[in-house]
N, C-alpha and C. Protein backbone atom coordinates (compact mmCIF):
# COMPACT_ATOMS: atom_id res chain seq x y z
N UNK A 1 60.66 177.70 31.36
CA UNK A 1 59.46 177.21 32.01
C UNK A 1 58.73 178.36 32.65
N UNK A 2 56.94 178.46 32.36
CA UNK A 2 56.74 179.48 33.25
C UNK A 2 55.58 179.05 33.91
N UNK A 3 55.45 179.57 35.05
CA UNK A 3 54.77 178.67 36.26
C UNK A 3 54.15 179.88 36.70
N UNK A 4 52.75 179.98 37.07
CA UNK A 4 51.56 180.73 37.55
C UNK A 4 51.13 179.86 38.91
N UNK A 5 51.27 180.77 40.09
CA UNK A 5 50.51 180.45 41.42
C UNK A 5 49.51 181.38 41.50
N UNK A 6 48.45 180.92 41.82
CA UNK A 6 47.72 181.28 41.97
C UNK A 6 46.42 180.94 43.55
N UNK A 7 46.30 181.78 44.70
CA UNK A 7 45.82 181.44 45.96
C UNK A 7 45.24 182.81 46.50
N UNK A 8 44.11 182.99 47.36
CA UNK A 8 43.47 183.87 47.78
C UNK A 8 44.18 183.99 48.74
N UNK A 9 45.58 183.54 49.37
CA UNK A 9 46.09 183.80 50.57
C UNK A 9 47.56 184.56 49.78
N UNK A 10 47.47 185.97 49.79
CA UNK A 10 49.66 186.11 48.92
C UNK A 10 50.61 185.55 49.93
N UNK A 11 50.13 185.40 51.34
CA UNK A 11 51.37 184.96 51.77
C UNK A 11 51.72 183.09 51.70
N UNK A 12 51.05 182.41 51.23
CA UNK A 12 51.31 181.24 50.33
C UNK A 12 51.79 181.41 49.11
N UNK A 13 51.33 182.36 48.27
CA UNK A 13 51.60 182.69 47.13
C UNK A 13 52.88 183.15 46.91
N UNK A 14 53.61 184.02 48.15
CA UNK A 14 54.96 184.33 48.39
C UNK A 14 55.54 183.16 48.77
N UNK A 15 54.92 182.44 49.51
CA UNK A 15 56.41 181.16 49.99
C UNK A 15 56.01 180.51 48.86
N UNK A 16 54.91 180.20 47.66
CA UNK A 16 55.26 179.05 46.98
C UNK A 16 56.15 179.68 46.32
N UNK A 17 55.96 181.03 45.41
CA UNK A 17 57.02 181.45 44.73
C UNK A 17 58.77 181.30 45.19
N UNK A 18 58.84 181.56 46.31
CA UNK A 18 60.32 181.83 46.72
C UNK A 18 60.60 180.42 46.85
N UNK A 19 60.16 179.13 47.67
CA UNK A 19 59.80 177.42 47.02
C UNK A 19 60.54 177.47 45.10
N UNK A 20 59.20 177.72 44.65
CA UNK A 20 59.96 177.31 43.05
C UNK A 20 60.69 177.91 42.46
N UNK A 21 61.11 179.42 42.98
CA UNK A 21 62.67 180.05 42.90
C UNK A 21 63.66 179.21 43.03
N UNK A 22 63.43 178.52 44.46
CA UNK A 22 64.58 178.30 44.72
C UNK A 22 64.56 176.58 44.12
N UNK A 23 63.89 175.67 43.64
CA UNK A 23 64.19 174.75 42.83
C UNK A 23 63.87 174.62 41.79
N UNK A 24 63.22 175.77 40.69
CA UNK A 24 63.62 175.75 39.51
C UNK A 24 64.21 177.47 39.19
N UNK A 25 65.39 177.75 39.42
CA UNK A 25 66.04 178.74 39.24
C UNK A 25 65.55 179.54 37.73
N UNK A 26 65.53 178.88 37.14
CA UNK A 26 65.44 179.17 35.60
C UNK A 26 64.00 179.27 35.31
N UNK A 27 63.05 178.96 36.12
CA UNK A 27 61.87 179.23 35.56
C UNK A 27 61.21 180.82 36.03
N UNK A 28 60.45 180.80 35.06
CA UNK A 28 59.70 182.57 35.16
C UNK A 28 58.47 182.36 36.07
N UNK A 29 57.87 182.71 37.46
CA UNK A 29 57.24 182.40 38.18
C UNK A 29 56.87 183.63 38.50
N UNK A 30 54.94 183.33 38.00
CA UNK A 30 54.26 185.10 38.42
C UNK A 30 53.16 184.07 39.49
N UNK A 31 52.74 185.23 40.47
CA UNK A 31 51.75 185.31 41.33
C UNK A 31 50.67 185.91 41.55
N UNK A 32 49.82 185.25 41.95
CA UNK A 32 48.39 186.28 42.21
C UNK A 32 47.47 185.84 42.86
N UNK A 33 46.58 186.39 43.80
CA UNK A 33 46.12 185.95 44.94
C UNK A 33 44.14 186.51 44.49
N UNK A 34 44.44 187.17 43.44
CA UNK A 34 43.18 187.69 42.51
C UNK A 34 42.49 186.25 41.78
N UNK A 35 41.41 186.03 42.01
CA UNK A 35 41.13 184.88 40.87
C UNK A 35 40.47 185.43 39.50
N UNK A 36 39.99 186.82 39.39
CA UNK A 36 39.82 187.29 38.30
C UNK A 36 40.50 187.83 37.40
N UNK A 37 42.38 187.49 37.64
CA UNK A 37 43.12 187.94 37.20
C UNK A 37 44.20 186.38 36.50
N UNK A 38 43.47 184.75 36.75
CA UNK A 38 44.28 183.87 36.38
C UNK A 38 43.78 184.07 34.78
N UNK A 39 42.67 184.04 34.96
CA UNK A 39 42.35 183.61 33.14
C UNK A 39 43.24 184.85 32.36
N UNK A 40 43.66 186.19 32.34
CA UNK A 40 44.03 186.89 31.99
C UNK A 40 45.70 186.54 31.53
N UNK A 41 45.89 186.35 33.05
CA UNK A 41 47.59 185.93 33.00
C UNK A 41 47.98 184.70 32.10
N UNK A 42 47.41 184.08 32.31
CA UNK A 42 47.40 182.63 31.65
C UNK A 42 47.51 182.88 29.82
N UNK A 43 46.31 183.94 29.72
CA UNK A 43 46.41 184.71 28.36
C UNK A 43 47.58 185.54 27.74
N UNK A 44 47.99 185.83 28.84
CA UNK A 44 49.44 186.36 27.97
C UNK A 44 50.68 185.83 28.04
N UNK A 45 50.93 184.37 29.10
CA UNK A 45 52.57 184.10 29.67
C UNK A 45 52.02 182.69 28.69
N UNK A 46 50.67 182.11 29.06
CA UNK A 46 51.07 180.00 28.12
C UNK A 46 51.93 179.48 29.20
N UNK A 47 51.11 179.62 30.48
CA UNK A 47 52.08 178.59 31.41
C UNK A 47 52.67 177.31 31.34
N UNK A 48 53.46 176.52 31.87
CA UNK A 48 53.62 175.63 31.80
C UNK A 48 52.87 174.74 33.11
N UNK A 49 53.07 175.12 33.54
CA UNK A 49 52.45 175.01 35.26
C UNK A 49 51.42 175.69 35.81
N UNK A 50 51.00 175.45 36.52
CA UNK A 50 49.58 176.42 37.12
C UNK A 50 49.06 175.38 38.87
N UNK A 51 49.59 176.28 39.34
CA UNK A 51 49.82 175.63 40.70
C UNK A 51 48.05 176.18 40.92
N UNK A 52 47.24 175.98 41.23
CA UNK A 52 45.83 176.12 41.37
C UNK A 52 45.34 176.37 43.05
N UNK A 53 44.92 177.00 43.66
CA UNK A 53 43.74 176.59 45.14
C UNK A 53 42.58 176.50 44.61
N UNK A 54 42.12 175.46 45.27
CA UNK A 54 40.79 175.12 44.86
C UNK A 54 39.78 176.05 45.31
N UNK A 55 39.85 176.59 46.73
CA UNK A 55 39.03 177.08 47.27
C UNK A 55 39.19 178.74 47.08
N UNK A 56 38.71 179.30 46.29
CA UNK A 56 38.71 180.63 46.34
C UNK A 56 37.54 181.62 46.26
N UNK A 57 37.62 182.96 46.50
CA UNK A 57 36.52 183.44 46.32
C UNK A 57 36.16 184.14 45.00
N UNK A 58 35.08 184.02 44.70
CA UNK A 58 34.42 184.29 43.44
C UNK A 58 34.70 183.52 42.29
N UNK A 59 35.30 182.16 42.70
CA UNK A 59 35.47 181.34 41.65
C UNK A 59 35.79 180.13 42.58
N UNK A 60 36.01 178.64 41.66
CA UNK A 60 36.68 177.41 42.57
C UNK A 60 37.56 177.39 41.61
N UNK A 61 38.84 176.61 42.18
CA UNK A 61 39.66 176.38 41.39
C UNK A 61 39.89 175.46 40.14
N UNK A 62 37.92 174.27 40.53
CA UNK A 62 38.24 173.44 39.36
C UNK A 62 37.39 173.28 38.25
N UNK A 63 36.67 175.06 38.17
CA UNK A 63 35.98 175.23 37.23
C UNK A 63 37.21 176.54 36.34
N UNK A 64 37.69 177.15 37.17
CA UNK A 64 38.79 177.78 36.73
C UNK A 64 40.22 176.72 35.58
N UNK A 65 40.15 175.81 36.20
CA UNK A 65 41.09 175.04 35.67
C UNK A 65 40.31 174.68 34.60
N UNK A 66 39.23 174.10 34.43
CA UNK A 66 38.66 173.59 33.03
C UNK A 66 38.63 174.86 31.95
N UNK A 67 38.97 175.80 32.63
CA UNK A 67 38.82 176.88 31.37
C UNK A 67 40.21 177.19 30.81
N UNK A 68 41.09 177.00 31.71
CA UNK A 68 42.58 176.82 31.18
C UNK A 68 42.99 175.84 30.32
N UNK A 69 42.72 174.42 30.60
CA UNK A 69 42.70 173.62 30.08
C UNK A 69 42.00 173.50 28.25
N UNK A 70 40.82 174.58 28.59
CA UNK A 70 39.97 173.84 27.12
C UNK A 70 41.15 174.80 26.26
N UNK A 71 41.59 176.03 26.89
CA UNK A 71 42.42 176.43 26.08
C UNK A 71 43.63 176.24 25.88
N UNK A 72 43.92 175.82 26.82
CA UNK A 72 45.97 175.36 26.49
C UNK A 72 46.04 174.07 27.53
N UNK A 73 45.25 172.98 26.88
CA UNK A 73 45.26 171.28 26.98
C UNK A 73 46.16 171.56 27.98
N UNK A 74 47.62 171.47 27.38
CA UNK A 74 48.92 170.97 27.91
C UNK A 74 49.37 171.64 29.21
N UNK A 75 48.32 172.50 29.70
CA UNK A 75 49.00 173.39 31.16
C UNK A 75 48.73 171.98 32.30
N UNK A 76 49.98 172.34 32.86
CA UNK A 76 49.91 170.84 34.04
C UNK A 76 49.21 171.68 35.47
N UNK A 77 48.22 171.12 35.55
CA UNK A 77 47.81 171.83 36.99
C UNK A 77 48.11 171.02 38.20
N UNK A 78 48.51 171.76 38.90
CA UNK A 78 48.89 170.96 40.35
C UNK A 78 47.74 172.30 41.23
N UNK A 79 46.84 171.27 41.83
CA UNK A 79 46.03 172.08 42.93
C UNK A 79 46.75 171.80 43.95
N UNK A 80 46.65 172.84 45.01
CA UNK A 80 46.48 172.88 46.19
C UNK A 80 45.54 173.49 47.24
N UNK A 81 44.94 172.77 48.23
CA UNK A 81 43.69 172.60 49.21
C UNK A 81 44.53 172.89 50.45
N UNK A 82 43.42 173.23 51.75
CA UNK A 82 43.54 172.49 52.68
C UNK A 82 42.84 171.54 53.15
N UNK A 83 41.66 171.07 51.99
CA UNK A 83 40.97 170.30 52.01
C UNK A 83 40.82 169.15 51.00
N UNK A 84 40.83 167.83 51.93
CA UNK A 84 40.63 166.49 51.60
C UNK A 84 39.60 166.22 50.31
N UNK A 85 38.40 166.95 50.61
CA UNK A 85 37.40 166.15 50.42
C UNK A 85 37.01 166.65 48.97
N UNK A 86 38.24 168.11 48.19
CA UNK A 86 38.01 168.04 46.96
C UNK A 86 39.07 167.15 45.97
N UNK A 87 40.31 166.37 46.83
CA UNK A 87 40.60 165.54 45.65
C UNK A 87 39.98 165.04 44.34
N UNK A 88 38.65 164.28 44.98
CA UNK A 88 38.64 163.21 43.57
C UNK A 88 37.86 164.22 42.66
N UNK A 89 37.28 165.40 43.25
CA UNK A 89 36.89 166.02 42.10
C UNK A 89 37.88 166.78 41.32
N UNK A 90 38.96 167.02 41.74
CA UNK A 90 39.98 167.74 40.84
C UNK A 90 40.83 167.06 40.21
N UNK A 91 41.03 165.18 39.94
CA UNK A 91 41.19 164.55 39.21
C UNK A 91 40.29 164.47 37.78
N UNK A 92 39.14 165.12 37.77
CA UNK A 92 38.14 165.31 36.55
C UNK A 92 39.14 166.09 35.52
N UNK A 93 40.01 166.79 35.88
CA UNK A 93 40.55 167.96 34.52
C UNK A 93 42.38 166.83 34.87
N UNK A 94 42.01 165.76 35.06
CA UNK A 94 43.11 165.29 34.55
C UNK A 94 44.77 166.01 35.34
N UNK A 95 44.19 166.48 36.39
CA UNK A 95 45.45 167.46 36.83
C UNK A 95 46.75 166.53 37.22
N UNK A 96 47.90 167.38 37.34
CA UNK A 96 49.24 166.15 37.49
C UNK A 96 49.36 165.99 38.69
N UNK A 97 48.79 166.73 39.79
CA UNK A 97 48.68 166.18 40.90
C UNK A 97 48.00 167.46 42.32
N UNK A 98 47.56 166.72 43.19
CA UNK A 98 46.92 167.51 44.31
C UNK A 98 47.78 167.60 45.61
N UNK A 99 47.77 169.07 46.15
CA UNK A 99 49.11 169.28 47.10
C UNK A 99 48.18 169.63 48.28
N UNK A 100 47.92 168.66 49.34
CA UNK A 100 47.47 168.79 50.14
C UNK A 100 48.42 169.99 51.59
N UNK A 101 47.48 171.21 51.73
CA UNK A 101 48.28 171.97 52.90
C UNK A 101 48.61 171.37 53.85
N UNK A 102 49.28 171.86 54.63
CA UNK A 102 50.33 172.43 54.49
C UNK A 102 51.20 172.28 53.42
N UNK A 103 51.92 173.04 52.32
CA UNK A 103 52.94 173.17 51.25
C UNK A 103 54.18 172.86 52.04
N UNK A 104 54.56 171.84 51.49
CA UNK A 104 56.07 171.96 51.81
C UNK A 104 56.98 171.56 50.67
N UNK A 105 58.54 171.94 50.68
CA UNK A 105 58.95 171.98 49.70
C UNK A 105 59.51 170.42 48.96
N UNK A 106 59.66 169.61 49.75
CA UNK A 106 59.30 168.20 49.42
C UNK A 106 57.96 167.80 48.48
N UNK A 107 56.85 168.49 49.03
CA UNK A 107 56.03 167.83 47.97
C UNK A 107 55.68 168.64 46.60
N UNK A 108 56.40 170.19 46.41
CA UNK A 108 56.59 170.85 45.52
C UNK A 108 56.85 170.25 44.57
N UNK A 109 58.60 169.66 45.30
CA UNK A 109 59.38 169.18 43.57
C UNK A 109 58.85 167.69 43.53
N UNK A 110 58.19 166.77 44.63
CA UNK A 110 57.40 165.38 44.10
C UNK A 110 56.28 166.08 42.79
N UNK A 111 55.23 167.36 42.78
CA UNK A 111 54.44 167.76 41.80
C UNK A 111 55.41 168.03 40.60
N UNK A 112 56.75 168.68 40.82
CA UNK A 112 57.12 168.86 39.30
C UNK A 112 58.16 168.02 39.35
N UNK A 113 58.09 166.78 39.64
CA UNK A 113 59.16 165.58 38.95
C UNK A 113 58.01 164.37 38.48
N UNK A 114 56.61 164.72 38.60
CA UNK A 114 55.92 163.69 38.20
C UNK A 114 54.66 164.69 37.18
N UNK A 115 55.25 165.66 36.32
CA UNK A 115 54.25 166.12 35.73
C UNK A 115 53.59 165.66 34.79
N UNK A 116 52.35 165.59 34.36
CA UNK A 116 51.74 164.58 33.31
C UNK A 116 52.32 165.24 32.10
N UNK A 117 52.51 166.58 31.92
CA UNK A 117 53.17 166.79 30.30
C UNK A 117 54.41 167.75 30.69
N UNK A 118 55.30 166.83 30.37
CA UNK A 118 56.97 166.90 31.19
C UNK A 118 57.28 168.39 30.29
N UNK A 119 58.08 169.22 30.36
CA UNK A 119 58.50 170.72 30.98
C UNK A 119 59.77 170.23 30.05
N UNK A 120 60.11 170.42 28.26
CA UNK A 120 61.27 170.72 28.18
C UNK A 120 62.05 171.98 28.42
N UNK A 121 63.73 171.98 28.49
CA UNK A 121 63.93 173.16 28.25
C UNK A 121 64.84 174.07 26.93
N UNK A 122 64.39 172.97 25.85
CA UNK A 122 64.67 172.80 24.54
C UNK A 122 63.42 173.66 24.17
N UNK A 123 63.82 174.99 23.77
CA UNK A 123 62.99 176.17 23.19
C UNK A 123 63.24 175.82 21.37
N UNK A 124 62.13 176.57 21.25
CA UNK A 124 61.69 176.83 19.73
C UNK A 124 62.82 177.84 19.04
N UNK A 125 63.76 178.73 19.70
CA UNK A 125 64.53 179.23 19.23
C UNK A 125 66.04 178.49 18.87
N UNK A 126 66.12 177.49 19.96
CA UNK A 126 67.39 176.61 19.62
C UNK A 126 66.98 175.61 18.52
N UNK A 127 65.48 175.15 18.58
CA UNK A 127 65.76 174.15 17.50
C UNK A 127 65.65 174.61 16.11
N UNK A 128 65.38 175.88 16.15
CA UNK A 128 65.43 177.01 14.77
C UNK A 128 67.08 177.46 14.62
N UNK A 129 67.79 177.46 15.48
CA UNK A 129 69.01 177.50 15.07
C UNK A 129 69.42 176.23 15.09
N UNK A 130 69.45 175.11 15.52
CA UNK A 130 69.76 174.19 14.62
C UNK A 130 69.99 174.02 13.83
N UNK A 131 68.37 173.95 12.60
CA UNK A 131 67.81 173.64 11.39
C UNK A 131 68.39 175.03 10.73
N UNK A 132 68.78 175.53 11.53
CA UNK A 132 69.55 176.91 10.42
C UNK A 132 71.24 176.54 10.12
N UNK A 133 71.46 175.85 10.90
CA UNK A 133 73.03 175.47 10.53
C UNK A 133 73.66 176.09 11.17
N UNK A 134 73.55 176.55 12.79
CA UNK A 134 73.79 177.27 13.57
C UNK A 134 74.75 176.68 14.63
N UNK A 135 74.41 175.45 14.56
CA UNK A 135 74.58 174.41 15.85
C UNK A 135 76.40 174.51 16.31
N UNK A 136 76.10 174.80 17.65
CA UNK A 136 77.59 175.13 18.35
C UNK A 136 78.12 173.18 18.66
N UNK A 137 76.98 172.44 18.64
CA UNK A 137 77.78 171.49 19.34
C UNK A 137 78.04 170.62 17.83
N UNK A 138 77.84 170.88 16.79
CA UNK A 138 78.33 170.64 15.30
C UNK A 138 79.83 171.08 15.19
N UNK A 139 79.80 171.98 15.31
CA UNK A 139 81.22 172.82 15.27
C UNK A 139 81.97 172.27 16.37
N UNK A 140 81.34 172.19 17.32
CA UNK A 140 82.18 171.34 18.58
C UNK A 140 83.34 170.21 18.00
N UNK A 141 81.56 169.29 17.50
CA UNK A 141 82.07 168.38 16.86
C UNK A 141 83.54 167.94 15.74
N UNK A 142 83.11 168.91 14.52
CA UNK A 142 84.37 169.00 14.01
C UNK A 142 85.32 169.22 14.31
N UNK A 143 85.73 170.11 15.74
CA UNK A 143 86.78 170.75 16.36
C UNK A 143 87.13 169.66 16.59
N UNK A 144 86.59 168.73 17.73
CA UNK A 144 87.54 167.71 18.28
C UNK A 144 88.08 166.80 17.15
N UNK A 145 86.92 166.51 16.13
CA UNK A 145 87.34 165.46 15.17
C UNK A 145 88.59 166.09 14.50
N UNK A 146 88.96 166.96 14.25
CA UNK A 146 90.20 167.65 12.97
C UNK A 146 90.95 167.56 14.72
N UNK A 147 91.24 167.95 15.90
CA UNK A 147 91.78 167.77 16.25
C UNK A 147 92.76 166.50 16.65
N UNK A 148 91.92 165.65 16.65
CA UNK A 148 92.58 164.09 17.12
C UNK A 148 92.80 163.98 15.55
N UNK A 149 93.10 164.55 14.68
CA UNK A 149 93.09 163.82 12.95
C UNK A 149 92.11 162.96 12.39
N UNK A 150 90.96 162.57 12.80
CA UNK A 150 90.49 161.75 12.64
C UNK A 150 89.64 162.22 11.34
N UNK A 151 89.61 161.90 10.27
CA UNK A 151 88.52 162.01 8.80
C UNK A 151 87.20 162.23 9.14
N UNK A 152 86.50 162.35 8.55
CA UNK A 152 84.82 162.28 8.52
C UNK A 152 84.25 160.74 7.81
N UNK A 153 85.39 160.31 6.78
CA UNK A 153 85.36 158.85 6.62
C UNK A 153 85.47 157.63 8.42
N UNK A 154 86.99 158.07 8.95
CA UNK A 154 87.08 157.83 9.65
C UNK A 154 86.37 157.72 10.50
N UNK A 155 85.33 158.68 11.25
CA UNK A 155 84.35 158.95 12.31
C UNK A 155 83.05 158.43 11.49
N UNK A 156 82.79 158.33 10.47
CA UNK A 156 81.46 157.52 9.99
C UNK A 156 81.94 156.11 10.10
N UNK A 157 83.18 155.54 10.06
CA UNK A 157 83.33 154.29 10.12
C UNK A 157 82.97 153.80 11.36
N UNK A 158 83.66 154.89 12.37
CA UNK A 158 83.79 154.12 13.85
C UNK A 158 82.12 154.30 14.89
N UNK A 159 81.56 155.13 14.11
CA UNK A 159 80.29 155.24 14.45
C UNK A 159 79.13 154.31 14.01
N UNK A 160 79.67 153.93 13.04
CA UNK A 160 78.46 153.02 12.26
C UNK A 160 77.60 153.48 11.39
N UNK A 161 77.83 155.02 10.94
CA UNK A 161 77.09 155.71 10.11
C UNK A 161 77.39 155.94 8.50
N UNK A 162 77.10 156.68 8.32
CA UNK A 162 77.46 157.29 6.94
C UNK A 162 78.02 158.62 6.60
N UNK A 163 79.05 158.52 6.10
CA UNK A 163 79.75 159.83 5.99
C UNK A 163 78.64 160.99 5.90
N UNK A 164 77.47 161.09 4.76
CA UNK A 164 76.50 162.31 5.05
C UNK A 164 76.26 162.53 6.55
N UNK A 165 75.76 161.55 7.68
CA UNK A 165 74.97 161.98 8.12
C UNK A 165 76.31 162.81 9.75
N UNK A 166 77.93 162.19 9.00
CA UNK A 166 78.66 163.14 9.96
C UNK A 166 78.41 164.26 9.32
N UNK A 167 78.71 164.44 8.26
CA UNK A 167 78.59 166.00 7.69
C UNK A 167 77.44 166.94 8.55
N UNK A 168 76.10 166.05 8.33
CA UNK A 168 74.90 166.76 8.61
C UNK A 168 74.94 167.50 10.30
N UNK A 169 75.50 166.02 10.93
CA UNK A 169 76.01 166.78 12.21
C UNK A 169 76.61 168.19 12.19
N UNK A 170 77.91 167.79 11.81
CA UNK A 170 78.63 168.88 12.03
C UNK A 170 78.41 170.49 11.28
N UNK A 171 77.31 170.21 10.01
CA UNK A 171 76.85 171.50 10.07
C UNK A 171 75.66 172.04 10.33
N UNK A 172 75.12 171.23 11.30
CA UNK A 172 74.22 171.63 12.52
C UNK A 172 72.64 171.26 11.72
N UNK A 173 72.37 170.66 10.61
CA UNK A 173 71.27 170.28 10.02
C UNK A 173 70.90 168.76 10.76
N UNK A 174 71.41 167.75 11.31
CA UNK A 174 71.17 166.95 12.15
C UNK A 174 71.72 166.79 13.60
N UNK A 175 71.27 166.91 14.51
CA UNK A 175 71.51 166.61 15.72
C UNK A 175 71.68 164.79 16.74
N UNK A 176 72.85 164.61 16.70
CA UNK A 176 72.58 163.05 16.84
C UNK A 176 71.19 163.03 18.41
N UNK A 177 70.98 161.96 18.33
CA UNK A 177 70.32 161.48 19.43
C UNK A 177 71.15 160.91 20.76
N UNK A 178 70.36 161.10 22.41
CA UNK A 178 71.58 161.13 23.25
C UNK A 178 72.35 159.93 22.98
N UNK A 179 72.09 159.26 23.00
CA UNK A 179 72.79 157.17 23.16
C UNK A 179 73.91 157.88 21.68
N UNK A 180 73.32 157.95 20.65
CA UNK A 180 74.91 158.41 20.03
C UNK A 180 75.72 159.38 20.21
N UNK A 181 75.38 160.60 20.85
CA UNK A 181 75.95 161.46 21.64
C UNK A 181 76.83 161.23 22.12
N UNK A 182 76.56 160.35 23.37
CA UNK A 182 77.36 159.71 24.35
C UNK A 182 78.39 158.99 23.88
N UNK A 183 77.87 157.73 23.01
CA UNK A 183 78.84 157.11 22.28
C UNK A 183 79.91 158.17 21.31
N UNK A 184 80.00 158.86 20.97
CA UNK A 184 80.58 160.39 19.99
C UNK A 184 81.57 160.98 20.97
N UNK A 185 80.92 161.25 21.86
CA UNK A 185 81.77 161.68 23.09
C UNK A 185 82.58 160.56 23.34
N UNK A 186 82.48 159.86 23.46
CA UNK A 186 83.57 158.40 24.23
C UNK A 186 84.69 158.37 23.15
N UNK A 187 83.99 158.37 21.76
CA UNK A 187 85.08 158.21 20.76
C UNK A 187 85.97 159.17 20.21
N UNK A 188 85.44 160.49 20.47
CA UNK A 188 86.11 161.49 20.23
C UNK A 188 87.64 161.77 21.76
N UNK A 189 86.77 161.05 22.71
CA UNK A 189 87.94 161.19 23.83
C UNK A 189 87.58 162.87 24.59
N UNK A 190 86.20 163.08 24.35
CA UNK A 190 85.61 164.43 25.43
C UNK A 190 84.90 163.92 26.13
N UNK A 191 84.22 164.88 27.36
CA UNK A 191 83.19 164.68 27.69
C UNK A 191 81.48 165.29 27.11
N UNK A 192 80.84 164.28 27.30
CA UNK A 192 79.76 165.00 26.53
C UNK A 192 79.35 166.53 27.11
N UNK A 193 79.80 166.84 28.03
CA UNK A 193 79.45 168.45 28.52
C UNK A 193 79.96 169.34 28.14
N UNK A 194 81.86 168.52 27.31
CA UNK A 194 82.72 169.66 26.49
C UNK A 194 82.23 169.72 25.14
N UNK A 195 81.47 168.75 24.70
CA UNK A 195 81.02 169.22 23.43
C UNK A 195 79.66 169.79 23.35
N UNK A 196 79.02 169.87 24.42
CA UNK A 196 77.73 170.69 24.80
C UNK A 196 78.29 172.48 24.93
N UNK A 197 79.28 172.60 25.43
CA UNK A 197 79.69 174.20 25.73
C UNK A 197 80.09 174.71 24.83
């Protein structure tokens, strides 16, 4: 996930960052307190996020945002103000939500647990190893199955499937879906997190 703050104040810009450090560990989070420097950044990272101030100098934040938007639709903007009275205009670009100042870290993760275009963390490189026949939790799979003895007849029976589509599992060309996952896990006698590792 990569997340752009952006505020004419850095020392907001420092606590939001060290904020979404510290509740999304895993995400890549740049800053900048420049507004002639978002459209740029935005150009080279494809945020996922774009924490916005509305009020800045030499630009507003929700003519700035429409230019992000015409180019990468899917960036979720969350503004933040210390002012009321630009809400309903920063609902125009469709944003996932408005963070009225004071920031606090409560209403941080309320903006990224209600984002309008949800944040996987299923990359383009895992699902290319997948479809390459790569898949660790395929191999998982077979491990436990040859371990308990159980056939690939056997495990298509008790699944409800078809012997191909265990095969396909297990050599990483299909990935079950979670609800059979889960169920896979129950029957194999793991937990679904040991056949995730």
């Amino acid at each position: 996930m990569k997340i752009l703050v952006a505020d004419d104040h850095q020392m907001i810009v420092n606590g939001l960052i060290l904020d979404l450090n510290s509740l999304v560990p895993d995400a890549e989070v740049t800053g900048t307190s420049s507004s002639s420097e978002i459209m740029t950044l935005c150009n080279e990272n494809r945020f996922d996020i774009v924490f916005m101030d509305i009020d800045m100098p030499g630009t507003d934040g929700i003519s700035m945002a429409k230019k992000i938007l015409a180019k990468y639709p899917r960036t979720n903007i969350i503004y933040i103000t210390g002012y009321e009275k630009y809400a309903l205009d920063s609902y125009e670009t469709n944003a996932s939500t408005f963070i009225l100042k004071p920031i606090t870290t409560k209403k941080i993760k309320a903006a990224l647990d209600n984002l309008r275009f949800p944040v996987s963390s299923i990359t383009d490189e895992m699902i290319a190893s997948q479809s390459a026949g790569d898949a660790v939790i395929g191999r998982k799979i077979q491990k436990c199955r040859e371990e308990r003895g159980i056939t690939r007849n056997q495990l298509s029976e008790l699944m409800g499937v078809s012997v191909p589509t265990v095969h396909r599992w297990e050599n990483g060309t299909r990935v079950p879906d979670v609800v059979t996952f889960m169920r896979l896990a129950n029957i194999l006698g793991v937990s679904p997190n040991e056949l995730m590792d």
